[in-house]
Protein backbone atom coordinates (compact mmCIF):
# COMPACT_ATOMS: atom_id res chain seq x y z
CA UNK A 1 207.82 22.03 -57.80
CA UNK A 2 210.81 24.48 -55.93
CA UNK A 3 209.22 22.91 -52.55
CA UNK A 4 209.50 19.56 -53.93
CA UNK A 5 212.78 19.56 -54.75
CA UNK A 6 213.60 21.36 -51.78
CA UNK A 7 212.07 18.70 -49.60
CA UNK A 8 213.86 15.69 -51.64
CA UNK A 9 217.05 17.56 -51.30
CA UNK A 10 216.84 17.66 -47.68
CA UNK A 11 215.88 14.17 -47.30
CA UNK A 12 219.10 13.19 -49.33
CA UNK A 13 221.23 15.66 -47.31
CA UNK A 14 219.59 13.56 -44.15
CA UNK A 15 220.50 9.96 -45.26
CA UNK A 16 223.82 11.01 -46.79
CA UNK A 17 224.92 12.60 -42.95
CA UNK A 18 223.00 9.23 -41.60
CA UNK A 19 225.17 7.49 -43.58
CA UNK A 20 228.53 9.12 -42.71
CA UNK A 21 227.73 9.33 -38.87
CA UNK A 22 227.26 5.31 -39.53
CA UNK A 23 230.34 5.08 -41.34
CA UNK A 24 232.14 6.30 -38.37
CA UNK A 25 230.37 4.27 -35.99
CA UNK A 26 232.32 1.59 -37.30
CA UNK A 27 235.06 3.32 -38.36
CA UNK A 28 234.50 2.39 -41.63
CA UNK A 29 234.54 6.01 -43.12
CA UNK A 30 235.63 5.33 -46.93
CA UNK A 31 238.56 7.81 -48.19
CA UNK A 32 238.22 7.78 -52.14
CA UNK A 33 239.01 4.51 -53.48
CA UNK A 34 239.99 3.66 -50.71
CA UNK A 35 237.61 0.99 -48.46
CA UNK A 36 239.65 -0.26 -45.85
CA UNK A 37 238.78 0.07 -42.43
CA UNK A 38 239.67 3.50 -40.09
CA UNK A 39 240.50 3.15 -36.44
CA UNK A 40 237.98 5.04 -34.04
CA UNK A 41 240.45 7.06 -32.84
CA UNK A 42 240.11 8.85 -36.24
CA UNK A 43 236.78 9.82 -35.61
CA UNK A 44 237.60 13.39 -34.82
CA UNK A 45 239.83 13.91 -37.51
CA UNK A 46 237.19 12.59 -39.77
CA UNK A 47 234.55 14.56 -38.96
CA UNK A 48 236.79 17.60 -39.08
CA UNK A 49 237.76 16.29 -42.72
CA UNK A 50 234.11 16.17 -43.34
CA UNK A 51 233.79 20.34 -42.79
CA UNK A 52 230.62 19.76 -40.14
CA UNK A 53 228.56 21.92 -38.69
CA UNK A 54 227.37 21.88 -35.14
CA UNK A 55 224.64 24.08 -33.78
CA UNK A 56 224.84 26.68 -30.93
CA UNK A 57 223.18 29.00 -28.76
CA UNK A 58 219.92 30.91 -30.90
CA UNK A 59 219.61 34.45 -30.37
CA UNK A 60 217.24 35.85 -28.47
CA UNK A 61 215.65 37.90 -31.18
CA UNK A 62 215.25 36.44 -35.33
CA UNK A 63 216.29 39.39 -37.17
CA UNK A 64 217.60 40.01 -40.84
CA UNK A 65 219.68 42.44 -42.59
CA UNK A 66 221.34 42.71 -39.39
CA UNK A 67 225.36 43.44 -39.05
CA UNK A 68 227.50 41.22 -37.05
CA UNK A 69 231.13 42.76 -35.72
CA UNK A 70 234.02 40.49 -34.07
CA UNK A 71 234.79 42.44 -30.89
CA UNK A 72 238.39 42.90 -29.76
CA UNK A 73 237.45 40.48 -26.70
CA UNK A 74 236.32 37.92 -29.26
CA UNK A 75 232.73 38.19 -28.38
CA UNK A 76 230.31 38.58 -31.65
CA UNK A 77 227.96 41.83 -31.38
CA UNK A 78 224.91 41.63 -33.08
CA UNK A 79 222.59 44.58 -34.37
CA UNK A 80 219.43 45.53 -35.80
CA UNK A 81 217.67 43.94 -38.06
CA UNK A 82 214.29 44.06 -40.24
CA UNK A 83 212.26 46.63 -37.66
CA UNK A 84 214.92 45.97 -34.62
CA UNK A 85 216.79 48.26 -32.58
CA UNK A 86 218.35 45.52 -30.53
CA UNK A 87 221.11 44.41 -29.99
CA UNK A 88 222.74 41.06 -28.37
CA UNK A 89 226.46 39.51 -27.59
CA UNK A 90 227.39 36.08 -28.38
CA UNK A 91 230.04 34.68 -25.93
CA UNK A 92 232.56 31.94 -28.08
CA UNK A 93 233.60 30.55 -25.12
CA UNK A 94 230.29 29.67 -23.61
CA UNK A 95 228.03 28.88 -26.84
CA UNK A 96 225.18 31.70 -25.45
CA UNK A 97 224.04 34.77 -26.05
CA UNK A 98 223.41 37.84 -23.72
CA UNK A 99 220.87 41.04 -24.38
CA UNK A 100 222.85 44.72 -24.46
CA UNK A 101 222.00 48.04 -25.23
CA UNK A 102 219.66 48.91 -27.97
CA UNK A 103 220.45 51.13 -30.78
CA UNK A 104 218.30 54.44 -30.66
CA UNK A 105 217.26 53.76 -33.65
CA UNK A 106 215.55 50.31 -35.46
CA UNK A 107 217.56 49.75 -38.77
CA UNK A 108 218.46 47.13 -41.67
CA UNK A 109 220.85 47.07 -44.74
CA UNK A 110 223.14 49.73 -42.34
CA UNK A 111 226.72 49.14 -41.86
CA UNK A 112 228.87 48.51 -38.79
CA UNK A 113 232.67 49.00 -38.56
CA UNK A 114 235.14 47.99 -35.61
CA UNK A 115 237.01 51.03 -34.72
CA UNK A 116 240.49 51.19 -33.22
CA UNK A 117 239.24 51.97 -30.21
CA UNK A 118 237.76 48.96 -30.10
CA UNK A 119 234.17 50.86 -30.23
CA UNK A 120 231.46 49.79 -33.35
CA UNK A 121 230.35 52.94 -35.44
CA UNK A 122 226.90 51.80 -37.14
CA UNK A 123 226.08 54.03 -40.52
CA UNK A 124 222.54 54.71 -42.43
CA UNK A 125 220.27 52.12 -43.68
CA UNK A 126 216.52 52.02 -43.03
CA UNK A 127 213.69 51.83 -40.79
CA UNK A 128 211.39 49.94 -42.40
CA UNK A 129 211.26 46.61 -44.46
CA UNK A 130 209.84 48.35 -47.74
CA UNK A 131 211.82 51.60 -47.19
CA UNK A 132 210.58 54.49 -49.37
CA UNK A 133 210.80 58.57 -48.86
CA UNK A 134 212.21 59.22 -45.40
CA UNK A 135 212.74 55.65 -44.26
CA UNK A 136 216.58 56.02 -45.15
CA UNK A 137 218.95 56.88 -41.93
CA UNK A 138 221.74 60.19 -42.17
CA UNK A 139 222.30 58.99 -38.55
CA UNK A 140 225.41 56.88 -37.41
CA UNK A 141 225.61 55.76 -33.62
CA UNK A 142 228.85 54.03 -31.92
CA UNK A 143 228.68 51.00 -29.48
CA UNK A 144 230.72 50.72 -26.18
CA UNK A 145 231.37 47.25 -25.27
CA UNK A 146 232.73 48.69 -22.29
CA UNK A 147 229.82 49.89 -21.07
CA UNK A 148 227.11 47.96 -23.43
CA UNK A 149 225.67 51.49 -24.47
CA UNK A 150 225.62 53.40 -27.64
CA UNK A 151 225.94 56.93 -28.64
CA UNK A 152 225.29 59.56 -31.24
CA UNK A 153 228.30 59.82 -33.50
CA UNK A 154 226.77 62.92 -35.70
CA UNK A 155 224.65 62.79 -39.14
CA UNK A 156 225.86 61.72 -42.76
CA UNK A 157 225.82 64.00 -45.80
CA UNK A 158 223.56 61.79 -47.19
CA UNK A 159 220.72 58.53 -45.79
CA UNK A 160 221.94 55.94 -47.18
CA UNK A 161 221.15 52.29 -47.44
CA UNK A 162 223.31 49.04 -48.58
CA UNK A 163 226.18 51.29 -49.01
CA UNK A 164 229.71 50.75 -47.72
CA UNK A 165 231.99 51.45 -45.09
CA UNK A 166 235.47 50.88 -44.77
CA UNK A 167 238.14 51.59 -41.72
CA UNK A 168 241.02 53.12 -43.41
CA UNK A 169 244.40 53.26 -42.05
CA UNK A 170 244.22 56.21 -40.71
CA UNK A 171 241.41 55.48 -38.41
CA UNK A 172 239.25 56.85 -40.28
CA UNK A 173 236.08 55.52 -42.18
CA UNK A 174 235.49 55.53 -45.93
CA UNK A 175 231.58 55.26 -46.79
CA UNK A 176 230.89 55.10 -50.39
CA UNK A 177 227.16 54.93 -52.96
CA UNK A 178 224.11 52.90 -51.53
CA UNK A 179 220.78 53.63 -51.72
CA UNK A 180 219.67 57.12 -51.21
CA UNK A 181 215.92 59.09 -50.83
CA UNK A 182 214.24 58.29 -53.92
CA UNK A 183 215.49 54.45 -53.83
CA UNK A 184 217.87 55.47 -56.34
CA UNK A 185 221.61 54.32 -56.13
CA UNK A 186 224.16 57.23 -55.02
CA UNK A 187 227.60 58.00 -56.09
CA UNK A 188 228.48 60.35 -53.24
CA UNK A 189 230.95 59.13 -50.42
CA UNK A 190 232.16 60.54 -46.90
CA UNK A 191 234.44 60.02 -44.09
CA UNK A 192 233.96 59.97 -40.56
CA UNK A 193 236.38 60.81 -38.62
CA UNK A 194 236.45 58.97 -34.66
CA UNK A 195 238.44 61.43 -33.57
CA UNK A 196 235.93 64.55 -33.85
CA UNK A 197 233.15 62.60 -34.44
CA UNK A 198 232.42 64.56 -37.72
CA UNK A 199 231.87 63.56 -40.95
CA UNK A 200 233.02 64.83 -44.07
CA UNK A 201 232.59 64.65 -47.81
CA UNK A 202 235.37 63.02 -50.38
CA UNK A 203 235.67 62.75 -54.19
CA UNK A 204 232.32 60.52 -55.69
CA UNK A 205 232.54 57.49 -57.02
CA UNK A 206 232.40 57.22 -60.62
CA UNK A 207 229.21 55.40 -61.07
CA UNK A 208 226.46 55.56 -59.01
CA UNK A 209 226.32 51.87 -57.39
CA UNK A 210 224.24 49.96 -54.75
CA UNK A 211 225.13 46.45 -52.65
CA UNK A 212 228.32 46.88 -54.35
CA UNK A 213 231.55 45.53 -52.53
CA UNK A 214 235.26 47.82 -50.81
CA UNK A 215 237.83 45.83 -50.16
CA UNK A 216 240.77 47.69 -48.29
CA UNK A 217 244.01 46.76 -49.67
CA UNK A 218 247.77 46.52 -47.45
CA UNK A 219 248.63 49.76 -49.14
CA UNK A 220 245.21 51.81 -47.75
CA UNK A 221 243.64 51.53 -51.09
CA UNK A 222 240.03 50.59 -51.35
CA UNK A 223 238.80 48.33 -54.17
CA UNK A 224 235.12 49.33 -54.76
CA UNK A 225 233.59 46.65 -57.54
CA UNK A 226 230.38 45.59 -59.05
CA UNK A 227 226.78 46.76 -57.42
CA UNK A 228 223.47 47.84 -58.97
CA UNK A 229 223.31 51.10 -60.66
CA UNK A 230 220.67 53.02 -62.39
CA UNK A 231 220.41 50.49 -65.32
CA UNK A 232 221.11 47.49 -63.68
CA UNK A 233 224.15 45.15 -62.29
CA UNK A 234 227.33 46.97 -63.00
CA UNK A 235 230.76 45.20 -64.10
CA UNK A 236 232.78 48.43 -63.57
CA UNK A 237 235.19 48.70 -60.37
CA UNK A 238 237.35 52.00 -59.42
CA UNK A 239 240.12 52.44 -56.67
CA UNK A 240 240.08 54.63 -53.58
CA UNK A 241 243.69 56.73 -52.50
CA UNK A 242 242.94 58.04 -49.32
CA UNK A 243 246.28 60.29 -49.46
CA UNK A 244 244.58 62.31 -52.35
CA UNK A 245 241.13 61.31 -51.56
CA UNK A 246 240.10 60.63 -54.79
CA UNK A 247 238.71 57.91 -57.06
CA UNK A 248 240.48 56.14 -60.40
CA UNK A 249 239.18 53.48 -62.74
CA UNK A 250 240.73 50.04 -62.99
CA UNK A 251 239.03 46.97 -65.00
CA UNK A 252 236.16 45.93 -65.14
CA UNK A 253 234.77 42.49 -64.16
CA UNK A 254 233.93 39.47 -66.38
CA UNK A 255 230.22 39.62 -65.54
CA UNK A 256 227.95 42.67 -63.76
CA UNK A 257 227.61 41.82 -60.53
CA UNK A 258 225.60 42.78 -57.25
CA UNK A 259 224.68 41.75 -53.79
CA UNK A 260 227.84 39.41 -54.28
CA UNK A 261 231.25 38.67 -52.18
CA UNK A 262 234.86 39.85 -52.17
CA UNK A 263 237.38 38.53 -50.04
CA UNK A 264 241.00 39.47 -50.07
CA UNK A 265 243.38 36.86 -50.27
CA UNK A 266 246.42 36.51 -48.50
CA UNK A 267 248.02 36.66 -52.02
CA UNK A 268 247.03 40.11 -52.13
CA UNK A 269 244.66 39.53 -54.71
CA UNK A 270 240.78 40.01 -54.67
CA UNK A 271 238.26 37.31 -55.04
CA UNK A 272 234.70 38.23 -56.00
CA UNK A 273 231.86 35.48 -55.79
CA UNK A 274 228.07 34.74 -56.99
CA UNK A 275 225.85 37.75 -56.86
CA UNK A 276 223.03 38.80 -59.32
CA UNK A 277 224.00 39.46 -62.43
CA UNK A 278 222.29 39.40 -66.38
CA UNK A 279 221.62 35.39 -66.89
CA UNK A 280 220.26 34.95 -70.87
CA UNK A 281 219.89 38.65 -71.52
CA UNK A 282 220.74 41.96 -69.73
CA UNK A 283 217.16 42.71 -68.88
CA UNK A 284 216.76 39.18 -66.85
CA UNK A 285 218.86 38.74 -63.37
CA UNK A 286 219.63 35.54 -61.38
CA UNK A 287 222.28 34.35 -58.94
CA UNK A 288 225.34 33.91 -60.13
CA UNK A 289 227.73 30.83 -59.62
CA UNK A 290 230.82 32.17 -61.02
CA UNK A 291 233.78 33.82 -59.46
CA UNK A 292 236.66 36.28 -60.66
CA UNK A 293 239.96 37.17 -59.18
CA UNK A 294 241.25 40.51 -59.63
CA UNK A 295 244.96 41.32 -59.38
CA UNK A 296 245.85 44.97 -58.07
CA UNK A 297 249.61 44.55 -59.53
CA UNK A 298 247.99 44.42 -63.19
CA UNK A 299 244.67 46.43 -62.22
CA UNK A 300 242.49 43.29 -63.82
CA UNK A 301 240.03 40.51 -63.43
CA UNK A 302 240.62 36.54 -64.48
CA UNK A 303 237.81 33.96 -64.07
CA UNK A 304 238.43 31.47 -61.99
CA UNK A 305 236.28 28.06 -61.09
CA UNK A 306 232.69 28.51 -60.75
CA UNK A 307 230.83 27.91 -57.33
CA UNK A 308 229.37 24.14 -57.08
CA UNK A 309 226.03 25.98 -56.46
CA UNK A 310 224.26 29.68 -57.96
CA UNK A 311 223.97 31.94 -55.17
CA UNK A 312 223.03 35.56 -53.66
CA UNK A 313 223.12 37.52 -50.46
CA UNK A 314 225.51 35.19 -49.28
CA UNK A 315 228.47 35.43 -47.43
CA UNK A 316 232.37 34.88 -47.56
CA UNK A 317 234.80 34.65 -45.46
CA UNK A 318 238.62 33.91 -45.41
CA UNK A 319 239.74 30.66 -42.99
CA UNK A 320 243.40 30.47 -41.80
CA UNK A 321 244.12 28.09 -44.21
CA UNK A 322 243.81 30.71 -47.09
CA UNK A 323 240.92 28.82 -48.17
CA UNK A 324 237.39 30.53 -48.33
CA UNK A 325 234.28 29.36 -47.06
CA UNK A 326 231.13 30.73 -48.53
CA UNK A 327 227.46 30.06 -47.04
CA UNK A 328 224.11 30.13 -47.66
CA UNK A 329 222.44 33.02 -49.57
CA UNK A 330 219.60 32.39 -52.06
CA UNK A 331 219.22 30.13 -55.16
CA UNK A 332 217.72 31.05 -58.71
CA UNK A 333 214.50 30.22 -57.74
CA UNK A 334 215.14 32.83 -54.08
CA UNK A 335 214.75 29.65 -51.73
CA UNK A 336 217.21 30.03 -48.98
CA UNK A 337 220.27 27.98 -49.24
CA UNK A 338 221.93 25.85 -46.88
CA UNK A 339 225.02 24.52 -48.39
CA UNK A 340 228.15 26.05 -48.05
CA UNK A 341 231.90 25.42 -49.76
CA UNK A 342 235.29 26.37 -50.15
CA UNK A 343 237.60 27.74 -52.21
CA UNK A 344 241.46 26.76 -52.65
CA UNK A 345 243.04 29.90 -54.39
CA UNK A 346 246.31 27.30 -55.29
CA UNK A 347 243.71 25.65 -57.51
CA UNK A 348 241.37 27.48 -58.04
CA UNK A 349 238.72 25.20 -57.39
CA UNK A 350 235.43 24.49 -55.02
CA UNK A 351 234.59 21.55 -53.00
């Protein structure tokens, strides 16, 4: 039945782009209530109107679970991956994609991090796809673009997996929970610092949490919020200070939340999307379609418009316009997702 649906969907999706590419064939592209006639000249504008997508250059590798940094040069670095130690370099300006040094180590679910330096420290995660005792990585390695080589860049306290990591101010980088040996979630955190290439421990978090979110505030805060704990989807949220290195509790979120999205606004505040979360009782989990703001002046969370669409294990991310643009992830039934839409934070609304 999913598949059906799935397969009628896309046909609509087809004829409704048919339609519109038509419609501006003949400049006829309607605007609301509106019917008259565009010029051709418009066509551009239209289509930009119209939020379209165009593809590009395919990797050389399919991979998942893979990190993806913005390089000072505006090239797009690429790692790892489901069983993958590669790596690959997308170049903007020329729609392609170009092979570079390998990691020396395959790993998913890890974390990468654009230094000042302009170097990429990569954290933890796993080696296999169905990680259990001694598949979790200690081991953090930094990428040259320079040179297109990585290095060793020492061993976490603790393997960790769909944890955290957050530059800091200071240069340095906060890396707080994830999975640890034992698949259980972990409420330990550390810093590394680039500078000695060293890592050491900091004040735990609270509550042991999982594919949780950090956000880094103006002020060098971090805003850790939501994730999986022992007993499920957690609403709770708590707030780094790097100057005392240590953790305190703000509110909570409206509704337990994991694998989800936060995105900080340019108003300063927070905004948290989808996720998995309790659905009709706390013992069943589906995506999520609603969103939350949280305000660090007050230290709480508002509900804001739902998502057009429920979804997970998606992703988020803040346009110039203010707006935010959130793609993909999976649906209630965990069939990928192709849609995609935005949210206008002076309405608080989706489209």
């Amino acid at each position: 039945m999913a598949a059906a649906l799935g397969t009628r969907w896309e046909v609509l999706a087809r004829l409704t782009m048919s339609c519109a590419l038509l419609w501006l064939a003949c400049g006829e592209l309607p605007r609301g209530g509106d019917s008259a006639p565009r010029r051709k000249g418009s066509e551009t504008r239209a289509l930009q109107a119209m939020g379209t997508w165009s593809p590009t250059g395919a990797m050389a590798t399919a991979r998942q679970s893979h990190t993806v940094t913005r390089l000072p040069s505006g090239k797009v670095l690429v790692a790892g991956g489901s069983f993958l130690a590669s790596a690959e370099v997308y170049d903007p300006a020329t729609g392609t994609w170009s092979p570079t040094g390998a990691m020396a180590t395959s790993r998913y679910n890890h974390t990468a991090t654009l230094l000042p330096s302009g170097k990429v420290l990569v954290t933890g995660g796993s080696r296999r796809s169905n990680p259990g005792l001694g598949d979790f990585l200690d081991s953090a390695e930094v990428y040259d673009p320079a040179t297109g080589t990585w290095s060793p860049a020492g061993a976490l306290a603790m393997a960790r997996f769909r944890h955290t990591a957050t530059l800091l101010p200071s240069g340095k980088v906060l890396v707080t929970g994830g999975d640890g040996p034992g698949v259980e979630a972990l409420a330990s955190a550390e810093v590394y610092d680039p500078a000695t290439g060293t890592w050491s421990p900091t004040a735990a978090l609270a509550s042991a949490r999982r594919a949780h979110t950090a956000t880094l505030f103006p002020d060098g805060k971090v805003l850790v919020a939501g994730g999986h704990g022992p007993s499920g989807p957690l609403a709770s949220a708590e707030v780094y200070g790097p100057a005392l290195g240590a953790w305190s509790p703000t509110g909570a979120l409206a509704k337990a939340r994991s694998v989800h999205t936060a995105t900080l606004l340019p108003s300063g505040k927070v905004l948290v999307t989808g996720g998995t979360g309790p659905l009709d009782s706390p013992a069943v989990y589906a995506p999520l379609a609603s969103a939350e703001v949280y305000d660090p002046a007050t230290g709480t969370w508002s509900l804001t418009g739902s998502m057009t669409t429920s979804r997970s294990g998606h992703t988020a991310t803040l346009l110039p316009s203010g707006k935010v643009l959130v793609t993909g992830g999976h649906d209630p039934d965990y069939w990928p997702l192709a849609s995609a839409e935005v949210y206008d934070p002076a309405t608080g609304t989706w489209s």
